[in-house]
Structure formats: structure tokens, C-alpha cells
PDB file of N, CA and C in Angstrom:
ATOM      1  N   UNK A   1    -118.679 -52.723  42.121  1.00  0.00           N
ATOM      2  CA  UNK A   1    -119.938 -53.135  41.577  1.00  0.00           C
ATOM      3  C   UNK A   1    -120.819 -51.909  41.354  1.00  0.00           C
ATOM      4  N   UNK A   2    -121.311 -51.580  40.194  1.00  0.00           N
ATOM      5  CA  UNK A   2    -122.033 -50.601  39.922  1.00  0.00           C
ATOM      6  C   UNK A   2    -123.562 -51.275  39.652  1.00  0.00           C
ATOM      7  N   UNK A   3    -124.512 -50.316  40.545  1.00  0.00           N
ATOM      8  CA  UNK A   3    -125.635 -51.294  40.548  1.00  0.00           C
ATOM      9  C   UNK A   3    -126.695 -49.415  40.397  1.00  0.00           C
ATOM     10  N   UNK A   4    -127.070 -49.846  39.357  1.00  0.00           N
ATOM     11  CA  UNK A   4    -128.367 -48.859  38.791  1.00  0.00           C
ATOM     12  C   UNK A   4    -129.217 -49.359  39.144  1.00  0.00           C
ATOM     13  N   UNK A   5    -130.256 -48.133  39.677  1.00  0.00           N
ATOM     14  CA  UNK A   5    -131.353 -48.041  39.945  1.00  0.00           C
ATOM     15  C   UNK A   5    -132.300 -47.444  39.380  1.00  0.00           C
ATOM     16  N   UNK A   6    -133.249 -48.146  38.697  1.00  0.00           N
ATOM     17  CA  UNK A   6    -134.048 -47.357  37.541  1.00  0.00           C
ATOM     18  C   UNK A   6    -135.871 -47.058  38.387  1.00  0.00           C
ATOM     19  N   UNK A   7    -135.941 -45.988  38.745  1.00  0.00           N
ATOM     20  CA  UNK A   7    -137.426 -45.541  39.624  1.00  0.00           C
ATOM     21  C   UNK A   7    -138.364 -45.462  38.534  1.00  0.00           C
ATOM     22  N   UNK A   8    -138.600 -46.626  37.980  1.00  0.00           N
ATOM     23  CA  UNK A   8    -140.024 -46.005  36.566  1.00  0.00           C
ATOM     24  C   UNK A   8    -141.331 -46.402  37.725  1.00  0.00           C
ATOM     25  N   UNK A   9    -142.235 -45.161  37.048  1.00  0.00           N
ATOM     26  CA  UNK A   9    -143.319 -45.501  38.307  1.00  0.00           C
ATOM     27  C   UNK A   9    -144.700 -46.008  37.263  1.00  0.00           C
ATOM     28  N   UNK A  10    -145.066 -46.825  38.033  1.00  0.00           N
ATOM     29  CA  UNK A  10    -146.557 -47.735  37.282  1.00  0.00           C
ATOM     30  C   UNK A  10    -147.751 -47.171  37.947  1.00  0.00           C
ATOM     31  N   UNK A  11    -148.133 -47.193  37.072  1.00  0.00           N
ATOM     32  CA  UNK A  11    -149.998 -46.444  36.886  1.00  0.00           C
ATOM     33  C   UNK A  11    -150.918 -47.408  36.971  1.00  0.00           C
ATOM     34  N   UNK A  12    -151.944 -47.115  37.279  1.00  0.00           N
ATOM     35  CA  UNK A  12    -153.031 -48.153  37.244  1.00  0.00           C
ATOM     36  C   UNK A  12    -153.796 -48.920  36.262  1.00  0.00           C
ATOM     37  N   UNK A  13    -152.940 -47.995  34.613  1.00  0.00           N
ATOM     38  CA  UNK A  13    -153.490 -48.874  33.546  1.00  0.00           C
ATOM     39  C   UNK A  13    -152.300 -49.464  33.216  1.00  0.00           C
ATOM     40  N   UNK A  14    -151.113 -49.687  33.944  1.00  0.00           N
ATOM     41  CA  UNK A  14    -149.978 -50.806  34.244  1.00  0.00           C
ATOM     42  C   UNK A  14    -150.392 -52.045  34.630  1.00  0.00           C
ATOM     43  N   UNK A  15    -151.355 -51.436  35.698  1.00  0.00           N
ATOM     44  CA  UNK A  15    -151.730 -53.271  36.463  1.00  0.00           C
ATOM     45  C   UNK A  15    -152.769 -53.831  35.653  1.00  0.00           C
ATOM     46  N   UNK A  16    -153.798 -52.574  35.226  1.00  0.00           N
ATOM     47  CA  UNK A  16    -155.013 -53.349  34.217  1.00  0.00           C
ATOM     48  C   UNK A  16    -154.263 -54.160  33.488  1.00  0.00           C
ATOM     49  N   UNK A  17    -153.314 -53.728  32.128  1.00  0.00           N
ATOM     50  CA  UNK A  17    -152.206 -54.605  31.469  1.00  0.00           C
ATOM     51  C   UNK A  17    -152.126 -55.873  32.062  1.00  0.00           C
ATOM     52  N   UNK A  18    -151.745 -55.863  32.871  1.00  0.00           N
ATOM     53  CA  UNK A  18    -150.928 -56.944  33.639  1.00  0.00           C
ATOM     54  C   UNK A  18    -152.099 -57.939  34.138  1.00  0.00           C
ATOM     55  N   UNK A  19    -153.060 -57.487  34.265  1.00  0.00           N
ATOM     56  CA  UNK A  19    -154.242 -58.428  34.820  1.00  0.00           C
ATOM     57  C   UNK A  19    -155.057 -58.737  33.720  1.00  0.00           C
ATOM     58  N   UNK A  20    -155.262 -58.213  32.616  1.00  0.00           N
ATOM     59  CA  UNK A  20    -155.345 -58.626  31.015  1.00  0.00           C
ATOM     60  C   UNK A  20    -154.885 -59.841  30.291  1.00  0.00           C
ATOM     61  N   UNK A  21    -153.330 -59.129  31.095  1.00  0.00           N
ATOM     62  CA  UNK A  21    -152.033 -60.394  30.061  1.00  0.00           C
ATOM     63  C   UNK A  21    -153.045 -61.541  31.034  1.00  0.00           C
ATOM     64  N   UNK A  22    -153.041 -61.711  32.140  1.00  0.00           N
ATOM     65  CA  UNK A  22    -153.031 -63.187  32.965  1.00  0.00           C
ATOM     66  C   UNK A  22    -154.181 -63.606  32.747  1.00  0.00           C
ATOM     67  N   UNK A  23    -155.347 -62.621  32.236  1.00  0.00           N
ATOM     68  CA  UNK A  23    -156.777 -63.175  31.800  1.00  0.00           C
ATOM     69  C   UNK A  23    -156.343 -64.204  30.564  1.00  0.00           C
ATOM     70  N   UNK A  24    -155.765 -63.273  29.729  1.00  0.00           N
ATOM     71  CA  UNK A  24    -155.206 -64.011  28.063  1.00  0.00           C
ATOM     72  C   UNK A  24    -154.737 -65.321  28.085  1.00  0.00           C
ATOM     73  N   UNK A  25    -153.928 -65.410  29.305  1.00  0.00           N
ATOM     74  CA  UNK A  25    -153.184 -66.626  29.475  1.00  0.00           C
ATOM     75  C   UNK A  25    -153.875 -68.074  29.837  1.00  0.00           C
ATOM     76  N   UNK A  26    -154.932 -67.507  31.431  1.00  0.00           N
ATOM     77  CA  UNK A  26    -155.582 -68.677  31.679  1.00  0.00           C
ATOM     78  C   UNK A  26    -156.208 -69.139  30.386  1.00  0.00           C
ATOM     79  N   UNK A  27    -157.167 -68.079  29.633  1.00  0.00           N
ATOM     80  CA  UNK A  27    -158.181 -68.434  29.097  1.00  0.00           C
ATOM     81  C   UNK A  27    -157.457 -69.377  28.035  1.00  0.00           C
ATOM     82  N   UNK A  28    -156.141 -69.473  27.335  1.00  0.00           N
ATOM     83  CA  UNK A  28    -155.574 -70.295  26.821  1.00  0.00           C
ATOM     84  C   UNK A  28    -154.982 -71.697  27.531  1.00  0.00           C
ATOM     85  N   UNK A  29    -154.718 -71.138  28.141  1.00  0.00           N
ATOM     86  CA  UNK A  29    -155.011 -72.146  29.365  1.00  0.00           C
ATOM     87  C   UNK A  29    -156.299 -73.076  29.568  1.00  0.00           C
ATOM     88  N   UNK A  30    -157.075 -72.687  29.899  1.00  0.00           N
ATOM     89  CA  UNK A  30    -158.653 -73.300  29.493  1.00  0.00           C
ATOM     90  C   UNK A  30    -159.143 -73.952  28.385  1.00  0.00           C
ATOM     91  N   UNK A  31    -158.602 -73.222  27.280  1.00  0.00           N
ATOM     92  CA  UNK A  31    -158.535 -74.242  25.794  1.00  0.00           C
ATOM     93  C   UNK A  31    -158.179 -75.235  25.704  1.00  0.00           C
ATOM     94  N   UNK A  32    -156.340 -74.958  25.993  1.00  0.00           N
ATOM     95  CA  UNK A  32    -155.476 -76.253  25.868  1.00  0.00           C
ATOM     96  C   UNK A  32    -156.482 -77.504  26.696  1.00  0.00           C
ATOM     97  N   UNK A  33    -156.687 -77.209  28.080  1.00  0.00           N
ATOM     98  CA  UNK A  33    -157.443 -78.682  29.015  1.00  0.00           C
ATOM     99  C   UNK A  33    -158.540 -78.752  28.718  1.00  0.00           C
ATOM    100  N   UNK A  34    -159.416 -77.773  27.777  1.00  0.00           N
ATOM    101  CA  UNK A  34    -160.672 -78.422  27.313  1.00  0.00           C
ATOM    102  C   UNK A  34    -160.399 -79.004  26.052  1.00  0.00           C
ATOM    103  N   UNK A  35    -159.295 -79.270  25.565  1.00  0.00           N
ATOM    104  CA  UNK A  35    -159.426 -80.214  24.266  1.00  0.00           C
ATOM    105  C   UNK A  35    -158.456 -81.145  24.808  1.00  0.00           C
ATOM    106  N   UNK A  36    -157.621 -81.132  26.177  1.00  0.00           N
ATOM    107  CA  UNK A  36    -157.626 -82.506  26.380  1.00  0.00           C
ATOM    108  C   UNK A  36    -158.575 -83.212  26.850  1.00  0.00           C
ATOM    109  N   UNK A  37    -159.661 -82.719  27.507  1.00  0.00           N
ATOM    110  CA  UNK A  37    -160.542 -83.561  28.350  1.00  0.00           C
ATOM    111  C   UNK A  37    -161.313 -83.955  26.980  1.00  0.00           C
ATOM    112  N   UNK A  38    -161.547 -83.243  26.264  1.00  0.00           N
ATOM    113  CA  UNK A  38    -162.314 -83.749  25.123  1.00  0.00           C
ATOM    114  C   UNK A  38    -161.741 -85.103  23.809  1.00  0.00           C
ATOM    115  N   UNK A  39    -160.447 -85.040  24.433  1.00  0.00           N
ATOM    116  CA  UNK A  39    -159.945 -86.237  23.919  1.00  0.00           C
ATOM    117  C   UNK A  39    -159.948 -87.334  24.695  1.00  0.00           C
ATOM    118  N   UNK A  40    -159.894 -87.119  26.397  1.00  0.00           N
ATOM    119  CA  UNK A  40    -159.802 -87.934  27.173  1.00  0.00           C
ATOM    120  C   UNK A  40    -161.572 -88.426  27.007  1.00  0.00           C
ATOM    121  N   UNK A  41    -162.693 -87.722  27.142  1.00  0.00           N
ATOM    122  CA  UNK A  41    -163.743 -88.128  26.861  1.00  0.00           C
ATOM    123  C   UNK A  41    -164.091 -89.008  25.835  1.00  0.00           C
ATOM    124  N   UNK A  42    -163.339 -88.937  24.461  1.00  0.00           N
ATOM    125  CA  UNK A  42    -163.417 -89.761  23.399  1.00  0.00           C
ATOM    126  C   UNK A  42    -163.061 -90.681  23.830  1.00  0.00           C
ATOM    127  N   UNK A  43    -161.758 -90.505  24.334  1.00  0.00           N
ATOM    128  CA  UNK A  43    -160.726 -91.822  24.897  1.00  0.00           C
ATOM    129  C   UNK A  43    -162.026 -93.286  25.664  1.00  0.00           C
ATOM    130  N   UNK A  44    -162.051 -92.577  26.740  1.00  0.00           N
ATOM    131  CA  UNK A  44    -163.339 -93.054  27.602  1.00  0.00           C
ATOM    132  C   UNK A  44    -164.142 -93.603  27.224  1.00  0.00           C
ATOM    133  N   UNK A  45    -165.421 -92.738  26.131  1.00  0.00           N
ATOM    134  CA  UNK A  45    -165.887 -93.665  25.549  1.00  0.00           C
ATOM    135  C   UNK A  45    -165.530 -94.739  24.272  1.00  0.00           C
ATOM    136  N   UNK A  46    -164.842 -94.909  23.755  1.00  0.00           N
ATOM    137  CA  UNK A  46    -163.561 -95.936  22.965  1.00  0.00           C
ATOM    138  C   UNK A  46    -163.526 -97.339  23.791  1.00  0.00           C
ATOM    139  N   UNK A  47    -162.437 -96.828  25.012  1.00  0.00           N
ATOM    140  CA  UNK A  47    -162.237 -98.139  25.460  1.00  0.00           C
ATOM    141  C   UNK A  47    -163.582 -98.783  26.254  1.00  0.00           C
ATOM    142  N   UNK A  48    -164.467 -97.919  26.601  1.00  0.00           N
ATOM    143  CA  UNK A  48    -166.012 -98.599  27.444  1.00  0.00           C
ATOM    144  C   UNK A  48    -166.682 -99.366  25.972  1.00  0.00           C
ATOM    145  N   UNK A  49    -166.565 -98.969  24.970  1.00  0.00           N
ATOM    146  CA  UNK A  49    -166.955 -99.622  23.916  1.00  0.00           C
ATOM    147  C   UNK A  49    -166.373-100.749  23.589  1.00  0.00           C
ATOM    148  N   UNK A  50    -165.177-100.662  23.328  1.00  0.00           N
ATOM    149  CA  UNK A  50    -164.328-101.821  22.976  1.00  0.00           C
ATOM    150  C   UNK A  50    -163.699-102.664  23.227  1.00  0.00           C
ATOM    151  N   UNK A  51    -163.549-102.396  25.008  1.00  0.00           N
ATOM    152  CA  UNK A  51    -162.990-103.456  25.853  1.00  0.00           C
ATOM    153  C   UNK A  51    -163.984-103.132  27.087  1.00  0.00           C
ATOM    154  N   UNK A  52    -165.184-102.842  27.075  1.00  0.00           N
ATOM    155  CA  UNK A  52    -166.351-102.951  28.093  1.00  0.00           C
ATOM    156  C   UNK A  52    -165.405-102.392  29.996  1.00  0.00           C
ATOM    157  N   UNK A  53    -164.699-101.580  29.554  1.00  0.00           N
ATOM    158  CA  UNK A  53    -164.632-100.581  30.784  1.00  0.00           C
ATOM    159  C   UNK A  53    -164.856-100.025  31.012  1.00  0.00           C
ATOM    160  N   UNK A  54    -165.665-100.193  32.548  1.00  0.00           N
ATOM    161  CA  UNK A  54    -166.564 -99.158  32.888  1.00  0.00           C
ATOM    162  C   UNK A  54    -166.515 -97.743  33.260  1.00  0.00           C
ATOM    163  N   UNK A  55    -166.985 -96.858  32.848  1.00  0.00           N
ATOM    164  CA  UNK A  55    -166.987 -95.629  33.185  1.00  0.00           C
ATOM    165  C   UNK A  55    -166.692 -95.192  34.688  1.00  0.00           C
ATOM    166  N   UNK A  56    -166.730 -95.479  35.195  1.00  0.00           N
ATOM    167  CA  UNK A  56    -166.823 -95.597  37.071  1.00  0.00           C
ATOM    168  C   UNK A  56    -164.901 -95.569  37.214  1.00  0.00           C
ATOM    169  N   UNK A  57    -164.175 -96.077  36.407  1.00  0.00           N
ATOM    170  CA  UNK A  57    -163.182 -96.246  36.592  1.00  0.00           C
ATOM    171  C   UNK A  57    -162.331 -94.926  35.881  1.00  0.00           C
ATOM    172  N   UNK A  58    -162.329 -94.022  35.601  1.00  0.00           N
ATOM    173  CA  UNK A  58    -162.108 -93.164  34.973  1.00  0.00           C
ATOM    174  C   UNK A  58    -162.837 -91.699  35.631  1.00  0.00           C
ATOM    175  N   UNK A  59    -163.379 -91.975  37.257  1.00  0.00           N
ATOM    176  CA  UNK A  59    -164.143 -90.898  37.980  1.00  0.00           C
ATOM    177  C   UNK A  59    -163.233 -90.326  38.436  1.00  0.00           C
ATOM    178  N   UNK A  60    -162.340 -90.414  38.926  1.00  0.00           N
ATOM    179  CA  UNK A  60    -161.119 -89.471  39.527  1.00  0.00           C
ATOM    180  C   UNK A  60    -160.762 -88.556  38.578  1.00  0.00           C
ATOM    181  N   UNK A  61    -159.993 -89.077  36.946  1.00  0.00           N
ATOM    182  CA  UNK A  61    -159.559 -88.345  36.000  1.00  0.00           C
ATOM    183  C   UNK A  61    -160.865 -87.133  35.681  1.00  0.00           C
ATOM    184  N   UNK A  62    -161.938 -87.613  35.938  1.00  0.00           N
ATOM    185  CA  UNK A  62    -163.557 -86.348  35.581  1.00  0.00           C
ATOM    186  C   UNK A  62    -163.484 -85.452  36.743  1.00  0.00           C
ATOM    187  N   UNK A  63    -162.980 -85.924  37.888  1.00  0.00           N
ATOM    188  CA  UNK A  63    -163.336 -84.895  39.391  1.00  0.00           C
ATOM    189  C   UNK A  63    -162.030 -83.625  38.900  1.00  0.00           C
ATOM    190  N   UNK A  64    -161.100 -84.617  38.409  1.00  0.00           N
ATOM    191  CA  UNK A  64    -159.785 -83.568  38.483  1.00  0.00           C
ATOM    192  C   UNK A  64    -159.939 -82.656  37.725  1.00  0.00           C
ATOM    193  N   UNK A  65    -160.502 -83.391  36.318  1.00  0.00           N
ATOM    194  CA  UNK A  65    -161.139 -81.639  35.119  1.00  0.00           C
ATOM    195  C   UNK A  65    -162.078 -81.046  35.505  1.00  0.00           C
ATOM    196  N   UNK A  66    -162.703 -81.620  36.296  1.00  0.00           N
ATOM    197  CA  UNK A  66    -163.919 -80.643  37.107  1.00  0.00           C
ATOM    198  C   UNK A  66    -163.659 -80.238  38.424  1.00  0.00           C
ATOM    199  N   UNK A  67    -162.408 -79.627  39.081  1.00  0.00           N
ATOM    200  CA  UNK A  67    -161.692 -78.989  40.047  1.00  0.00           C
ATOM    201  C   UNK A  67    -160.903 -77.703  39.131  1.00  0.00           C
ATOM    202  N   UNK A  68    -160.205 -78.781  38.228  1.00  0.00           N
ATOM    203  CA  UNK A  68    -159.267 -77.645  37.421  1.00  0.00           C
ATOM    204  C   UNK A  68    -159.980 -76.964  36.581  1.00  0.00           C
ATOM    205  N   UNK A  69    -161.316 -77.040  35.915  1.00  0.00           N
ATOM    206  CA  UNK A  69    -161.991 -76.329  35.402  1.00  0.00           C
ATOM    207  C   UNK A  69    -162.632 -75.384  36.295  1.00  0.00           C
ATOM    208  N   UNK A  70    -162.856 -75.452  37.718  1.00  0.00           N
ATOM    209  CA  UNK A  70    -163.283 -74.604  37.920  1.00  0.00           C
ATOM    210  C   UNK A  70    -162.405 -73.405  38.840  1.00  0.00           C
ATOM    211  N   UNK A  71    -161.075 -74.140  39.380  1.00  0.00           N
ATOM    212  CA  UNK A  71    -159.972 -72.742  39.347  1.00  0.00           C
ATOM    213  C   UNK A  71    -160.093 -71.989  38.378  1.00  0.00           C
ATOM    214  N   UNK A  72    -160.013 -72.452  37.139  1.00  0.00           N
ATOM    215  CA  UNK A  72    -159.865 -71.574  36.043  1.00  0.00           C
ATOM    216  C   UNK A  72    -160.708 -70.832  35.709  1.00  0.00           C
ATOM    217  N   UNK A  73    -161.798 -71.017  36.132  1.00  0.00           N
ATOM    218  CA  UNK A  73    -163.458 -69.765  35.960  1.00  0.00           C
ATOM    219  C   UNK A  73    -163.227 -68.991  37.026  1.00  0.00           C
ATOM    220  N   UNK A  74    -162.555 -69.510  37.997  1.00  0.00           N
ATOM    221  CA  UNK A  74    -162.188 -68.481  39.301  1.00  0.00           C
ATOM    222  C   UNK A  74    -161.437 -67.825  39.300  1.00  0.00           C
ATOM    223  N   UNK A  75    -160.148 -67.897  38.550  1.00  0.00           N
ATOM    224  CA  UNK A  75    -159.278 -67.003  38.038  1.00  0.00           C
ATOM    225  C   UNK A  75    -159.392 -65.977  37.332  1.00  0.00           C
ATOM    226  N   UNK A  76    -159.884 -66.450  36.248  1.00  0.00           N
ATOM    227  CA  UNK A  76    -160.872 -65.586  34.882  1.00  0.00           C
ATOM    228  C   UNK A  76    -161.475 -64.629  35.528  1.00  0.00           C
ATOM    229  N   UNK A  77    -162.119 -65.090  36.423  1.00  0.00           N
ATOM    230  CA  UNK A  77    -163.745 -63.956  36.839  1.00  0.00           C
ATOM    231  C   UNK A  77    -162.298 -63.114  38.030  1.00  0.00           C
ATOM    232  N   UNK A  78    -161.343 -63.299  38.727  1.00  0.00           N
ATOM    233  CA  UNK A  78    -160.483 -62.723  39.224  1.00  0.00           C
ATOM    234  C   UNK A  78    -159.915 -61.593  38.626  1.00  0.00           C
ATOM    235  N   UNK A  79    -159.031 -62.417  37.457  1.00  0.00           N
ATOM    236  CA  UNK A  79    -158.451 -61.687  36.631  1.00  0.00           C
ATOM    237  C   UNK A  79    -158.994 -60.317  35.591  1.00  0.00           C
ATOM    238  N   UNK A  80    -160.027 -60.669  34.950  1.00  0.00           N
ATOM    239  CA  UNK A  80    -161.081 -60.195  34.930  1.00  0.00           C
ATOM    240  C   UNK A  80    -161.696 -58.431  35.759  1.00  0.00           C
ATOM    241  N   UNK A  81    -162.115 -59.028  37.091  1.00  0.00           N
ATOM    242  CA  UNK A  81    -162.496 -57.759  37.795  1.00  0.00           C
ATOM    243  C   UNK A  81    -161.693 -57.406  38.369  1.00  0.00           C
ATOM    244  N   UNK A  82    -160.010 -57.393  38.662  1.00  0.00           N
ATOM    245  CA  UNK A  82    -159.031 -56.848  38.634  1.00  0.00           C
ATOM    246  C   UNK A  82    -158.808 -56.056  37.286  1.00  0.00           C
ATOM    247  N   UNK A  83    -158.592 -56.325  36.435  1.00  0.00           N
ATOM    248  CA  UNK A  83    -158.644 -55.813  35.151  1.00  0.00           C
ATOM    249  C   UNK A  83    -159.752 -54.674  34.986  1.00  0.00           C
ATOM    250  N   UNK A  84    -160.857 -54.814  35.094  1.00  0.00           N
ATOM    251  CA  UNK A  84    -162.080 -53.735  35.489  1.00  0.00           C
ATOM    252  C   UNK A  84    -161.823 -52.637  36.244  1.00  0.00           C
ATOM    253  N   UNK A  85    -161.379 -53.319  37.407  1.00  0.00           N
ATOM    254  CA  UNK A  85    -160.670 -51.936  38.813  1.00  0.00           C
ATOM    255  C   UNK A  85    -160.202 -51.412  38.709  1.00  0.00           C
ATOM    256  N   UNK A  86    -159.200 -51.328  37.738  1.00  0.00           N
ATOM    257  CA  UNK A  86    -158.150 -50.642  37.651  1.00  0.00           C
ATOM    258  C   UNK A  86    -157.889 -50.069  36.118  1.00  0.00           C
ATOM    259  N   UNK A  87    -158.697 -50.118  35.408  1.00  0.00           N
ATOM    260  CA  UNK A  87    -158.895 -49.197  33.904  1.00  0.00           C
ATOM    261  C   UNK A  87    -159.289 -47.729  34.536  1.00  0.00           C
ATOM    262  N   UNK A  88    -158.384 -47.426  33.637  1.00  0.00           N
ATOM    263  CA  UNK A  88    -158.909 -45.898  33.857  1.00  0.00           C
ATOM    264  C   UNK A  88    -159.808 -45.207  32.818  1.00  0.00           C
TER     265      UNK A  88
END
């Protein structure tokens, strides 16, 4: 078994990169679930209109985009000043 070993050494505008890419990602990330919630919001108000269900019933699905929305500002602002730290 021949097993190479390649020593490339990473710099600190390696990790900026790298904490960039993962900013890029959430923040697409963040898009994609703000235009589902914004469909789920339509959704919501639709059926409270048209078959008189109440909003109250649909509070769990709002807590969960408003948990996961706010990992994702926590990440960002993470990713973010990692990305800052480490520019050279």
C-alpha cells in the first residue's frame, strides 16, 4: 500500500476563505427558509380565510422559523467575525 502524504500548509487567509464560503452558504440558506416561511405565511393566512382556522394553530410552525431564524443570524454574525479575524 503506497500511501502519500501531501504537507500543504494553510495560512490564515485559508481559513478567512473558508469562513466566507460558510457565510455564503448560510446566508443562502436564510433565503431558501425565508421564502418558505413566506409561503407558509400566505398559506396561513388562505386557510384562516377560507376555512376560518385559527391562527393559534399554526404557533409551533412560527416558534420553529423563529428559532431557526435566529441560529442563522448567529451563525452569520459567527461566520462573519471569524472571517474578519483572520483576513490579513
Amino acid at each position: 500500500m503506497n500511501m502519500k502524504s501531501s504537507n500543504r500548509s494553510y495560512d490564515a487567509s485559508d481559513v478567512a476563505d473558508g469562513y466566507a464560503l460558510a457565510y455564503e452558504q448560510v446566508a443562502d440558506l436564510a433565503a431558501m427558509i425565508g421564502a418558505v416561511r413566506h409561503l407558509c405565511d400566505k398559506n396561513i393566512e388562505y386557510v384562516g380565510k377560507v376555512y376560518d382556522v385559527p391562527e393559534s394553530v399554526f404557533q409551533e410552525l412560527k416558534r420553529v422559523f423563529n428559532i431557526t431564524e435566529g441560529l442563522i443570524q448567529d451563525s452569520l454574525e459567527f461566520s462573519k467575525a471569524q472571517e474578519d479575524s483572520y483576513k490579513c
